[in-house]
PDB file of N, CA and C in Angstrom:
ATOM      1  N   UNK A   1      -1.357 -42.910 -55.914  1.00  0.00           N
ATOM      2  CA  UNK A   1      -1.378 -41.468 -55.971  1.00  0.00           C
ATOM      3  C   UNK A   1      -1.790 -40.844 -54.633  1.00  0.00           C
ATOM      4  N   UNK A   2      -2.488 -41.325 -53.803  1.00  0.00           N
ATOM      5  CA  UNK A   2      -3.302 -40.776 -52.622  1.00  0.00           C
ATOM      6  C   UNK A   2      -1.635 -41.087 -51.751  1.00  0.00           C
ATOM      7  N   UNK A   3      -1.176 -42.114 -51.840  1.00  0.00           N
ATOM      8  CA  UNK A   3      -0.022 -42.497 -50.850  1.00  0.00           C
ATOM      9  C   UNK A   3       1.162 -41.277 -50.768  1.00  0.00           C
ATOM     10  N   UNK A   4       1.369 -40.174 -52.322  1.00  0.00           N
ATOM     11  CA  UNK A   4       2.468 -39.444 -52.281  1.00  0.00           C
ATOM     12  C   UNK A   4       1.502 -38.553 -51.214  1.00  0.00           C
ATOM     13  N   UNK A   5       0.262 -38.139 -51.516  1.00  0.00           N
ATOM     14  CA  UNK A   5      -0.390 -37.152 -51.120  1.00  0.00           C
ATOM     15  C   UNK A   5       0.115 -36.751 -49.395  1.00  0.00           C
ATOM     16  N   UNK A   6      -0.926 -38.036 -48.607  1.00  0.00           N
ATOM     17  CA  UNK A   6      -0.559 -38.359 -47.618  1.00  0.00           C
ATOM     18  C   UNK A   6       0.434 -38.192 -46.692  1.00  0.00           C
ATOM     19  N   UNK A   7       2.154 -38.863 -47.632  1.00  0.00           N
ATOM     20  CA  UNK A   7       3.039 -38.956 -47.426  1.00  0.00           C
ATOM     21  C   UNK A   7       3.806 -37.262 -46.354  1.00  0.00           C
ATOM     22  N   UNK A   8       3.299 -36.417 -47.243  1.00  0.00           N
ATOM     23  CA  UNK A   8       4.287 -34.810 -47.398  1.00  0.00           C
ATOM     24  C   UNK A   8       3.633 -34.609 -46.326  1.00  0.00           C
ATOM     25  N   UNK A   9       4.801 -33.564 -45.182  1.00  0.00           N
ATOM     26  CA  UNK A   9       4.411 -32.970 -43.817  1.00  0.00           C
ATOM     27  C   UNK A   9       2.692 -31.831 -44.231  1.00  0.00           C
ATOM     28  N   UNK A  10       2.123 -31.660 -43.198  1.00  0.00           N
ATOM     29  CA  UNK A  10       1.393 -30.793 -43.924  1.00  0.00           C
ATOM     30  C   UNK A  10       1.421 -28.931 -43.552  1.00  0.00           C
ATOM     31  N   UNK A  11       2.922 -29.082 -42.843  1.00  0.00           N
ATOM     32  CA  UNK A  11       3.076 -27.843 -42.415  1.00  0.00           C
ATOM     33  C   UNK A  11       4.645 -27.406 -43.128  1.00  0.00           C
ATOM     34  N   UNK A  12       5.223 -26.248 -42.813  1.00  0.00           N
ATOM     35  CA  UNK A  12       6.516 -25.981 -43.378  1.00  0.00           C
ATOM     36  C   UNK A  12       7.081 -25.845 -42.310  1.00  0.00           C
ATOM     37  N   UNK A  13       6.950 -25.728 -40.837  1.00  0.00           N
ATOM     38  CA  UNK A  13       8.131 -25.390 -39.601  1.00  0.00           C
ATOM     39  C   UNK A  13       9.106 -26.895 -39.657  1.00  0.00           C
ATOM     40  N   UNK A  14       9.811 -26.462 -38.983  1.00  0.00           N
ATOM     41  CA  UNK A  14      10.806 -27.630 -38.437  1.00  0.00           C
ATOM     42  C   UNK A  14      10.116 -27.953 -36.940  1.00  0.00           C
ATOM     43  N   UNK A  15      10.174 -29.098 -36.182  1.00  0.00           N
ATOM     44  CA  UNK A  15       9.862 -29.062 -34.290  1.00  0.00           C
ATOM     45  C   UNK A  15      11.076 -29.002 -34.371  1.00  0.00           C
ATOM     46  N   UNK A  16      11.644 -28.035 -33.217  1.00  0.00           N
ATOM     47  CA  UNK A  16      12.639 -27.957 -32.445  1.00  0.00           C
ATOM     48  C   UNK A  16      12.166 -28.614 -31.131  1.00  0.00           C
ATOM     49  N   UNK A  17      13.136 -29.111 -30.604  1.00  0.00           N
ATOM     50  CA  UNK A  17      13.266 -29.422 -29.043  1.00  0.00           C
ATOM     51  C   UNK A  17      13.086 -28.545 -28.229  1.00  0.00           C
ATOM     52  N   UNK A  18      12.122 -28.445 -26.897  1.00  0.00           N
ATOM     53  CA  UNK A  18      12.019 -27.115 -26.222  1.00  0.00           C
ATOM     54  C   UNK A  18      13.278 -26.435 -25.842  1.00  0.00           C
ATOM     55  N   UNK A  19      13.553 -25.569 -25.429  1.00  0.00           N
ATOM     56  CA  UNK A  19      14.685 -24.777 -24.956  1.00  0.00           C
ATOM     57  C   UNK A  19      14.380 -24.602 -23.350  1.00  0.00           C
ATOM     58  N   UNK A  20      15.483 -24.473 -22.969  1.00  0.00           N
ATOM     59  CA  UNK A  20      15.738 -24.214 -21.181  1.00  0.00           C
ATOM     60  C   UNK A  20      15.198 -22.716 -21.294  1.00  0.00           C
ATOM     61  N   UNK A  21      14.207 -22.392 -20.695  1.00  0.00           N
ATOM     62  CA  UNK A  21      14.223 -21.020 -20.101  1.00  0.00           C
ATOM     63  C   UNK A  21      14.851 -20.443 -19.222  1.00  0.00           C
ATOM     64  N   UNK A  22      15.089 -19.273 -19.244  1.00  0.00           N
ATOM     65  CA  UNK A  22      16.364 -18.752 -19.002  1.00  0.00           C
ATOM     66  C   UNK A  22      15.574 -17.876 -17.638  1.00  0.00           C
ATOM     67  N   UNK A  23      16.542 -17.820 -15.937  1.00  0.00           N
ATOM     68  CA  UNK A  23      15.966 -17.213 -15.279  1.00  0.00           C
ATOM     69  C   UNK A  23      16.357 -16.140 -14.810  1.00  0.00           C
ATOM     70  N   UNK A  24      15.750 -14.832 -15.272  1.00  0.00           N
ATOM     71  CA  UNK A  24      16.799 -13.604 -14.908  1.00  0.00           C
ATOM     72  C   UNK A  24      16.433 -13.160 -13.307  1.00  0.00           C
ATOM     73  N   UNK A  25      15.936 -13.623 -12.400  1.00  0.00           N
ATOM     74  CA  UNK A  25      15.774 -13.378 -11.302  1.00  0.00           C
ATOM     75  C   UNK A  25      16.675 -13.000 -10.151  1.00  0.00           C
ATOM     76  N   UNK A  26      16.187 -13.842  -8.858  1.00  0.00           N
ATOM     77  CA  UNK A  26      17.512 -13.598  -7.939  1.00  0.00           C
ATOM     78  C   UNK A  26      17.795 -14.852  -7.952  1.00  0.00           C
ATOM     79  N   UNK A  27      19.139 -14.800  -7.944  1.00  0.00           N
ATOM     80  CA  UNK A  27      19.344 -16.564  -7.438  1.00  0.00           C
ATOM     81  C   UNK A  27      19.850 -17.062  -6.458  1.00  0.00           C
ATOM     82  N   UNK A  28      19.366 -18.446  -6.413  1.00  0.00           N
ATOM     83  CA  UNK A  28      18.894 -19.449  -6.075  1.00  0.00           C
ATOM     84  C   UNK A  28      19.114 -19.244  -4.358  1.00  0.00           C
ATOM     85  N   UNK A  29      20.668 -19.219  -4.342  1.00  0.00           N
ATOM     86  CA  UNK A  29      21.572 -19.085  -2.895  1.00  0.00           C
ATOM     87  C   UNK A  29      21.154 -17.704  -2.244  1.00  0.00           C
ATOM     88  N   UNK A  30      20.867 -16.629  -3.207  1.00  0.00           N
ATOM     89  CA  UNK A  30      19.892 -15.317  -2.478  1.00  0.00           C
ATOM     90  C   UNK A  30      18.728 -15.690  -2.062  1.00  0.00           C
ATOM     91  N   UNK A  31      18.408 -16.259  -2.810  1.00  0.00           N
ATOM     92  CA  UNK A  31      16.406 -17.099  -2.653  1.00  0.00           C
ATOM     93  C   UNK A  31      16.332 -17.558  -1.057  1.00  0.00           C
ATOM     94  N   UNK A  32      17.183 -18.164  -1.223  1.00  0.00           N
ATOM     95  CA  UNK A  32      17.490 -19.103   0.527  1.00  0.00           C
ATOM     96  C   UNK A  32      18.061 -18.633   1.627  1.00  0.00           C
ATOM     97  N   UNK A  33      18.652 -17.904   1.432  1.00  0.00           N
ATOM     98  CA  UNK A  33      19.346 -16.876   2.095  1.00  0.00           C
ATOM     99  C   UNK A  33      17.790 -15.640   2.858  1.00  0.00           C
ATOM    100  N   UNK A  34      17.532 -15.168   1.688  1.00  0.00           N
ATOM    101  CA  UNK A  34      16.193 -14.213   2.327  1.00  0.00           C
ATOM    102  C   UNK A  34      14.954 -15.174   3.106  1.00  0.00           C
ATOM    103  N   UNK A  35      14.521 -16.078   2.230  1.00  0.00           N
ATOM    104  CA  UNK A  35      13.646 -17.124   2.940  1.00  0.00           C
ATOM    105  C   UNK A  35      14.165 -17.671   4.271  1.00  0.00           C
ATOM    106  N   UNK A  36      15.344 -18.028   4.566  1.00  0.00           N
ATOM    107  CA  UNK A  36      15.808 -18.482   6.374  1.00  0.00           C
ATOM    108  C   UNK A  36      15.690 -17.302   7.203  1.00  0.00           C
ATOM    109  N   UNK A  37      16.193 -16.018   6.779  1.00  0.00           N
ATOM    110  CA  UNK A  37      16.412 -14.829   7.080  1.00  0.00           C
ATOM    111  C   UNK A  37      14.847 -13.826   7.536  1.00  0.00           C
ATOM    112  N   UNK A  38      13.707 -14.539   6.938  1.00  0.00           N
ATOM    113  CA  UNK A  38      12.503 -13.927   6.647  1.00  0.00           C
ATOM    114  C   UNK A  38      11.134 -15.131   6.478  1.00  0.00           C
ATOM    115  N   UNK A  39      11.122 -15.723   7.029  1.00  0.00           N
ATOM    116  CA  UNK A  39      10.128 -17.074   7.257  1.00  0.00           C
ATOM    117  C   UNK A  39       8.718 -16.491   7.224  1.00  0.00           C
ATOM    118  N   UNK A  40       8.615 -14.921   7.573  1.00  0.00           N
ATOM    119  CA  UNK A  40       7.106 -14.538   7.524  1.00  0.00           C
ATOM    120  C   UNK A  40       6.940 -13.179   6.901  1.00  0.00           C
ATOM    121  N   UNK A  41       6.061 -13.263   5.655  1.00  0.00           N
ATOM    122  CA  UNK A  41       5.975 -11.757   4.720  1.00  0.00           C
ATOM    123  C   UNK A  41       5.856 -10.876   5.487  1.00  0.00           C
ATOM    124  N   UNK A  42       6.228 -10.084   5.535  1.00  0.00           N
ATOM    125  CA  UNK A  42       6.563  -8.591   5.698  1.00  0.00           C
ATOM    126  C   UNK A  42       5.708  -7.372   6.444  1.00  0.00           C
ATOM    127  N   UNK A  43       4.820  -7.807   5.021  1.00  0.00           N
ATOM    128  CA  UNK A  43       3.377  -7.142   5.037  1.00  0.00           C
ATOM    129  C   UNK A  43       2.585  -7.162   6.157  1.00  0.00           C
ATOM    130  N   UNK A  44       2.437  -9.063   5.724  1.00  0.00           N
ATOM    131  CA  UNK A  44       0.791  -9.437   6.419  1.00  0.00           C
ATOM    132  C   UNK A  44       1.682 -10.232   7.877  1.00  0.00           C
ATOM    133  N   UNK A  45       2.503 -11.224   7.838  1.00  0.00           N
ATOM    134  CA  UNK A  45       2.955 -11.984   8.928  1.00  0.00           C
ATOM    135  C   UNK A  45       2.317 -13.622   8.218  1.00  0.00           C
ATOM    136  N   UNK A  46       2.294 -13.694   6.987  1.00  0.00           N
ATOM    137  CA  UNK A  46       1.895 -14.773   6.742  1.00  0.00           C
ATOM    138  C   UNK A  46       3.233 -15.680   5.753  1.00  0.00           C
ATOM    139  N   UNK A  47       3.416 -17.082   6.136  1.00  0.00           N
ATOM    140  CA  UNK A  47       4.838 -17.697   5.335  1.00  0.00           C
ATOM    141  C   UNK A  47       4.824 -17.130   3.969  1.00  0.00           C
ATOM    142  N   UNK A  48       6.287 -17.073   4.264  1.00  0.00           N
ATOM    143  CA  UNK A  48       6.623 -16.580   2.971  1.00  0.00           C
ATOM    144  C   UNK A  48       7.099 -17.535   2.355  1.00  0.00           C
ATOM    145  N   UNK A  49       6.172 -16.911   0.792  1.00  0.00           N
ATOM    146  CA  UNK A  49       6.029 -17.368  -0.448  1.00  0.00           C
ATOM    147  C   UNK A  49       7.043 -17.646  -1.755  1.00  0.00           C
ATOM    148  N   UNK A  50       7.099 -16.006  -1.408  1.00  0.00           N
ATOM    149  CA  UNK A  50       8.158 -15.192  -2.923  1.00  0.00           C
ATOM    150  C   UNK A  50       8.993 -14.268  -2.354  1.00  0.00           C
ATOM    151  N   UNK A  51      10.156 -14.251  -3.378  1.00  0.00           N
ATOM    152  CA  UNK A  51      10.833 -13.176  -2.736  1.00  0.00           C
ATOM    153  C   UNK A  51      10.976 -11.843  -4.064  1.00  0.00           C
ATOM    154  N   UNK A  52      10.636 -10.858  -3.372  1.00  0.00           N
ATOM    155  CA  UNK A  52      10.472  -9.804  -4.048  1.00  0.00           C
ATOM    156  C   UNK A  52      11.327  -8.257  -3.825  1.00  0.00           C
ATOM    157  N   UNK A  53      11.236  -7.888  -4.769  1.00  0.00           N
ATOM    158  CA  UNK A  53      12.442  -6.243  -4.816  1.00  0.00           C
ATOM    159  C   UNK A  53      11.632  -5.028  -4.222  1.00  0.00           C
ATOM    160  N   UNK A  54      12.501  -4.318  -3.136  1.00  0.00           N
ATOM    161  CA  UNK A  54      11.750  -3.398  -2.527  1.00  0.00           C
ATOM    162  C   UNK A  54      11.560  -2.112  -3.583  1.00  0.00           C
ATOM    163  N   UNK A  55      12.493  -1.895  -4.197  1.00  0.00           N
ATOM    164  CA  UNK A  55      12.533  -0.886  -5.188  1.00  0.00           C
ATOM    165  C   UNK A  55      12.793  -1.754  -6.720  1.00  0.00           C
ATOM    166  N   UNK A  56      11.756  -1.854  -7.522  1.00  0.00           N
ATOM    167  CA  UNK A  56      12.387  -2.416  -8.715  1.00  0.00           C
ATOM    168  C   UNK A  56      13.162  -2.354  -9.629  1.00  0.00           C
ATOM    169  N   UNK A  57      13.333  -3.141 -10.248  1.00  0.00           N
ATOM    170  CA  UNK A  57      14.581  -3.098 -10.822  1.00  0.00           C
ATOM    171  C   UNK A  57      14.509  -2.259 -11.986  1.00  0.00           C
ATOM    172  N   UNK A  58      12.977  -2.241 -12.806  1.00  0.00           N
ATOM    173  CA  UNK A  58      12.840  -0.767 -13.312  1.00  0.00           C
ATOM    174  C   UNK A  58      12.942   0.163 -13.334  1.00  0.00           C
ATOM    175  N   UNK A  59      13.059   0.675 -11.721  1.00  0.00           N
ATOM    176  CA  UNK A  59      12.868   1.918 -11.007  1.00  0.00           C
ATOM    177  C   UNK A  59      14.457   2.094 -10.502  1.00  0.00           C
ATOM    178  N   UNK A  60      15.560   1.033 -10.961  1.00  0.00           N
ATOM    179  CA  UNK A  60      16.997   0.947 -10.649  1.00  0.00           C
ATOM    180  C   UNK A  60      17.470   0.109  -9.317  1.00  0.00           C
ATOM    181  N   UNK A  61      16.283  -0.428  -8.849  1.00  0.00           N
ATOM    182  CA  UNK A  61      16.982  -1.546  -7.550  1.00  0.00           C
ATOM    183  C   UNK A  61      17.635  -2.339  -8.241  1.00  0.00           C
ATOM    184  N   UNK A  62      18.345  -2.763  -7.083  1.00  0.00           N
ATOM    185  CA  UNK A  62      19.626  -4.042  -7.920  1.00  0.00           C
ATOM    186  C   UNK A  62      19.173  -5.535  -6.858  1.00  0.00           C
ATOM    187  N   UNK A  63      19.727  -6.273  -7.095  1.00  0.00           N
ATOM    188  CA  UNK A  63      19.617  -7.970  -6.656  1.00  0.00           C
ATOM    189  C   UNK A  63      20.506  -7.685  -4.930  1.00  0.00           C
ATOM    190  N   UNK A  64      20.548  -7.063  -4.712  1.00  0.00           N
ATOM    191  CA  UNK A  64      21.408  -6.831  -3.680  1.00  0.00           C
ATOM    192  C   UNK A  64      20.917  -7.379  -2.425  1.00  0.00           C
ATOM    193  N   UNK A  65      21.221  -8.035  -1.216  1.00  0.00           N
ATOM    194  CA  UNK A  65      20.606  -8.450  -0.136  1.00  0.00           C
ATOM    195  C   UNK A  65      19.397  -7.273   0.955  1.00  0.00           C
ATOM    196  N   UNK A  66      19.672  -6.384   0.273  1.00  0.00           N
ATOM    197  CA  UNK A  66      19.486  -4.988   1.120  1.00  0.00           C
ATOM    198  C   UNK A  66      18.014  -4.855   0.268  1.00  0.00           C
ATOM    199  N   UNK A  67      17.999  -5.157  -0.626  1.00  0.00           N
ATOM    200  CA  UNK A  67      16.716  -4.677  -1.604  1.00  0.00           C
ATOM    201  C   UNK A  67      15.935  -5.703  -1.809  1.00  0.00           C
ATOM    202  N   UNK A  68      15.950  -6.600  -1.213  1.00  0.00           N
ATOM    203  CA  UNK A  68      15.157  -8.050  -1.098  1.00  0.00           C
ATOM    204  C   UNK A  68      14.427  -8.091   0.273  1.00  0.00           C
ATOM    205  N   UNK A  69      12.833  -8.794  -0.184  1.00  0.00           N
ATOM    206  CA  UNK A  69      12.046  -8.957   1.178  1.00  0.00           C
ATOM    207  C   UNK A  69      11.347 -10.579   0.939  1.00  0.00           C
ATOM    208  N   UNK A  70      11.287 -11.089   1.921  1.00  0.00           N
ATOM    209  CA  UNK A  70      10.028 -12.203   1.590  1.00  0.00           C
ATOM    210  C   UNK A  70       8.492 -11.578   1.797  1.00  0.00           C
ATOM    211  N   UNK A  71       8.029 -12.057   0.873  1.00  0.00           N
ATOM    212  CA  UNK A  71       6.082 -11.650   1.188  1.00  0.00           C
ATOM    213  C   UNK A  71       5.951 -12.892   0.718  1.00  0.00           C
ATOM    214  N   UNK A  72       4.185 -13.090   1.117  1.00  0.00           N
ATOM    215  CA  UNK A  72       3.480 -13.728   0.768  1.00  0.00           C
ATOM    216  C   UNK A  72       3.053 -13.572  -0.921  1.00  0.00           C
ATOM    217  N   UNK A  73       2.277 -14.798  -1.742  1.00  0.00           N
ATOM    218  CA  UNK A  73       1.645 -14.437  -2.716  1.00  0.00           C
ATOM    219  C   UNK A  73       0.933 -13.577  -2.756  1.00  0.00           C
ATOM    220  N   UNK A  74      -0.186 -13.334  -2.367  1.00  0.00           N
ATOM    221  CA  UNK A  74      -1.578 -12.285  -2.107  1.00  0.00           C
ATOM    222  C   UNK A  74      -0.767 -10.776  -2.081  1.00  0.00           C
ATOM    223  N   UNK A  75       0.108 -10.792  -1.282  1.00  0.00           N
ATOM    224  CA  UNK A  75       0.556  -9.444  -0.725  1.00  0.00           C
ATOM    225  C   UNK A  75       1.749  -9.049  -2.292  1.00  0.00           C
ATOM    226  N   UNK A  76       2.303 -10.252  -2.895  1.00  0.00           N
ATOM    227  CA  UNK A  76       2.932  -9.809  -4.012  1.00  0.00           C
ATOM    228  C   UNK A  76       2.381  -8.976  -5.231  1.00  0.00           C
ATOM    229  N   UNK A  77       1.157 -10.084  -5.244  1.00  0.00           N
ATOM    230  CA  UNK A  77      -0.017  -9.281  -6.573  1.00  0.00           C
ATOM    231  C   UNK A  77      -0.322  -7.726  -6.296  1.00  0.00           C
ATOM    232  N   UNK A  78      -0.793  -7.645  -5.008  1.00  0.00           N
ATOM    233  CA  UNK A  78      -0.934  -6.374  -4.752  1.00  0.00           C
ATOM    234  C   UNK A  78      -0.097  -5.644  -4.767  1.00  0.00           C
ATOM    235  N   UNK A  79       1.074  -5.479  -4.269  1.00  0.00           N
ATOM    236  CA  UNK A  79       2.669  -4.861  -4.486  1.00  0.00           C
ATOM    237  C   UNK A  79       2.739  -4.444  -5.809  1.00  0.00           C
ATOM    238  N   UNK A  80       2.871  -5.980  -6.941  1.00  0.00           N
ATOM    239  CA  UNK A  80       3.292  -5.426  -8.232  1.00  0.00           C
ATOM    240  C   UNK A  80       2.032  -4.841  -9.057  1.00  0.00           C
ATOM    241  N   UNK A  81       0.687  -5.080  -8.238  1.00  0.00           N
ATOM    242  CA  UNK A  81      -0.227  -4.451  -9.135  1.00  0.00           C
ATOM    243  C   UNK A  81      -0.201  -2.803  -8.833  1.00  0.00           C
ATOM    244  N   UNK A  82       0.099  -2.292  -7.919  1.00  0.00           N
ATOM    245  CA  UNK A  82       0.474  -0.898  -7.494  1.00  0.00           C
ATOM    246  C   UNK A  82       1.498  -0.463  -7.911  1.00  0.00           C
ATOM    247  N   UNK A  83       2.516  -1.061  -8.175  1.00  0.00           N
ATOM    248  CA  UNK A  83       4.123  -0.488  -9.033  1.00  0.00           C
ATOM    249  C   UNK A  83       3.051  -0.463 -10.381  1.00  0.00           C
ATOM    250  N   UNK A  84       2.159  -1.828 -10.880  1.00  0.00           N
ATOM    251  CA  UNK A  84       2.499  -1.221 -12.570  1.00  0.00           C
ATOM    252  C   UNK A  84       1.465  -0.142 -12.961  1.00  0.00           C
ATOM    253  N   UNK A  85       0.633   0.531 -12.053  1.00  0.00           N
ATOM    254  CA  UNK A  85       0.229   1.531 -12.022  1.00  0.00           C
ATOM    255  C   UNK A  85       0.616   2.642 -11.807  1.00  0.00           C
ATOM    256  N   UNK A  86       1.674   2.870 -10.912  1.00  0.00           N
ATOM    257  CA  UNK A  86       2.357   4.112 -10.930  1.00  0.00           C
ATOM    258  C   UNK A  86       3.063   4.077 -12.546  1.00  0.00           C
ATOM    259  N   UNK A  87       4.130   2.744 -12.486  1.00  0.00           N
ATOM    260  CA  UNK A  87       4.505   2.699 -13.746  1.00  0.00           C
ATOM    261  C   UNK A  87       3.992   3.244 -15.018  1.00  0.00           C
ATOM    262  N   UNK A  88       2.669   2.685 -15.621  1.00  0.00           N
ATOM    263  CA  UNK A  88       1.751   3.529 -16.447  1.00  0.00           C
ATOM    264  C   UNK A  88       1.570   4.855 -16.389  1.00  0.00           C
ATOM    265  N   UNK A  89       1.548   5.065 -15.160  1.00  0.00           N
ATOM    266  CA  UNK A  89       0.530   6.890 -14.963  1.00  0.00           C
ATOM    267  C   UNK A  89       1.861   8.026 -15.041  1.00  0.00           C
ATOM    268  N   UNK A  90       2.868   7.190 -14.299  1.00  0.00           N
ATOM    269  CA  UNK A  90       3.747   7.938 -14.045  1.00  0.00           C
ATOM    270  C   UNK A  90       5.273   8.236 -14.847  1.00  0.00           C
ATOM    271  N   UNK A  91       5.747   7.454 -15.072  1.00  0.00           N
ATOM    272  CA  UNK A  91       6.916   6.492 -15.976  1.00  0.00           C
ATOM    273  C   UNK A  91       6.721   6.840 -17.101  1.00  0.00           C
ATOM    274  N   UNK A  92       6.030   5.968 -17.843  1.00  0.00           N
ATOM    275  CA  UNK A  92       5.645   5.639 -19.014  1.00  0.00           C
ATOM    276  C   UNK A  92       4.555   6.675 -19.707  1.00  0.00           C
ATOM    277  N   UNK A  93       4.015   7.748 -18.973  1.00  0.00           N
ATOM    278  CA  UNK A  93       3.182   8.281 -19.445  1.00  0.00           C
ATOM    279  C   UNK A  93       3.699   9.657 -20.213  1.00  0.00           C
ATOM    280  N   UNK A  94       3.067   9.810 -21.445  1.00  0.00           N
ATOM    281  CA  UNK A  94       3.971  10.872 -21.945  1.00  0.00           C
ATOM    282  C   UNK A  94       3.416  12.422 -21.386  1.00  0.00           C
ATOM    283  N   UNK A  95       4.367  13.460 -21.621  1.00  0.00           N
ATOM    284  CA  UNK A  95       4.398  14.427 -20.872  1.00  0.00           C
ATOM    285  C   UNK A  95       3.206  15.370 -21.506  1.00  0.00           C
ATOM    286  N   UNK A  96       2.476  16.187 -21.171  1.00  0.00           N
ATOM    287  CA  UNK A  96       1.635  17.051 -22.222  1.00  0.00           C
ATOM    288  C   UNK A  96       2.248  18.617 -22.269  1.00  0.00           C
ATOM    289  N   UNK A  97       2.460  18.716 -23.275  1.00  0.00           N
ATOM    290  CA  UNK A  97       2.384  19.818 -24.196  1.00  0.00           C
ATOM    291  C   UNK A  97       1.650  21.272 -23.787  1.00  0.00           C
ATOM    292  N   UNK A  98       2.679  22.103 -23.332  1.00  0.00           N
ATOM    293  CA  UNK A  98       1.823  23.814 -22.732  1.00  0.00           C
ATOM    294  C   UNK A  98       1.525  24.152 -23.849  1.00  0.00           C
ATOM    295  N   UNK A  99       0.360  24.453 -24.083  1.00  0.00           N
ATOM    296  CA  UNK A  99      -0.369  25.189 -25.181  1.00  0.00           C
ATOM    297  C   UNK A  99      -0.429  26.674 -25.039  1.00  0.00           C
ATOM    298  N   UNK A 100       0.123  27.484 -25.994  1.00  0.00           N
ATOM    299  CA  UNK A 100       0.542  28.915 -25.849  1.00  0.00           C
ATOM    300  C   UNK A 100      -0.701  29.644 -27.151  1.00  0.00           C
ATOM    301  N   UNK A 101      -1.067  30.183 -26.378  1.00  0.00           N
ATOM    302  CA  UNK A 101      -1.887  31.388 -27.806  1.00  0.00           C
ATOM    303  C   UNK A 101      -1.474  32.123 -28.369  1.00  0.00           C
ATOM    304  N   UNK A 102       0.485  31.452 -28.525  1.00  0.00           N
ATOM    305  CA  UNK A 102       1.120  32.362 -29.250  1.00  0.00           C
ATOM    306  C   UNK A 102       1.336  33.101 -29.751  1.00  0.00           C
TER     307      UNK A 102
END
């Protein structure tokens, strides 16, 4: 009796096999292209790291060679930590309401 017990999964999912994540970025041949083109971030003058969008793609930049820079890591965080603040305050923030003493 303990053996059927035992026996049964003790969860209900199925494991699936991981899945390929999917990369919506720039690719690969742009990647290399800006990196030969740009060996030192932008910013600071330090090797470049990452390659990043001068105008985002939120904000309507496109993958285009023209809208691509190399920076460093350090100088990226700071970049996108300043977009997602405008983003919040500005973007995303809802509009307020003129209050009339009708």
């Amino acid at each position: 009796m303990a053996d059927d017990v035992d026996s049964k999964p003790k969860h209900n999912w199925i494991a699936y096999p991981p899945r390929k994540r999917r990369k919506y970025g720039v690719k690969p041949k742009m990647r290399a292209t800006v990196r030969n083109e740009e060996p030192a971030c932008r910013l600071c003058g330090a090797p470049t790291e990452e390659i990043d969008h001068i105008v985002p793609k939120c904000l309507g930049g496109g993958d285009e060679r023209s809208n691509l820079q190399g920076i460093c890591k350090p100088c990226h965080l700071t970049k996108s930590a300043g977009e997602a603040n405008f983003m919040r305050w500005h973007v995303y923030r809802p509009k307020k309401r003129a209050e009339g003493n009708g």
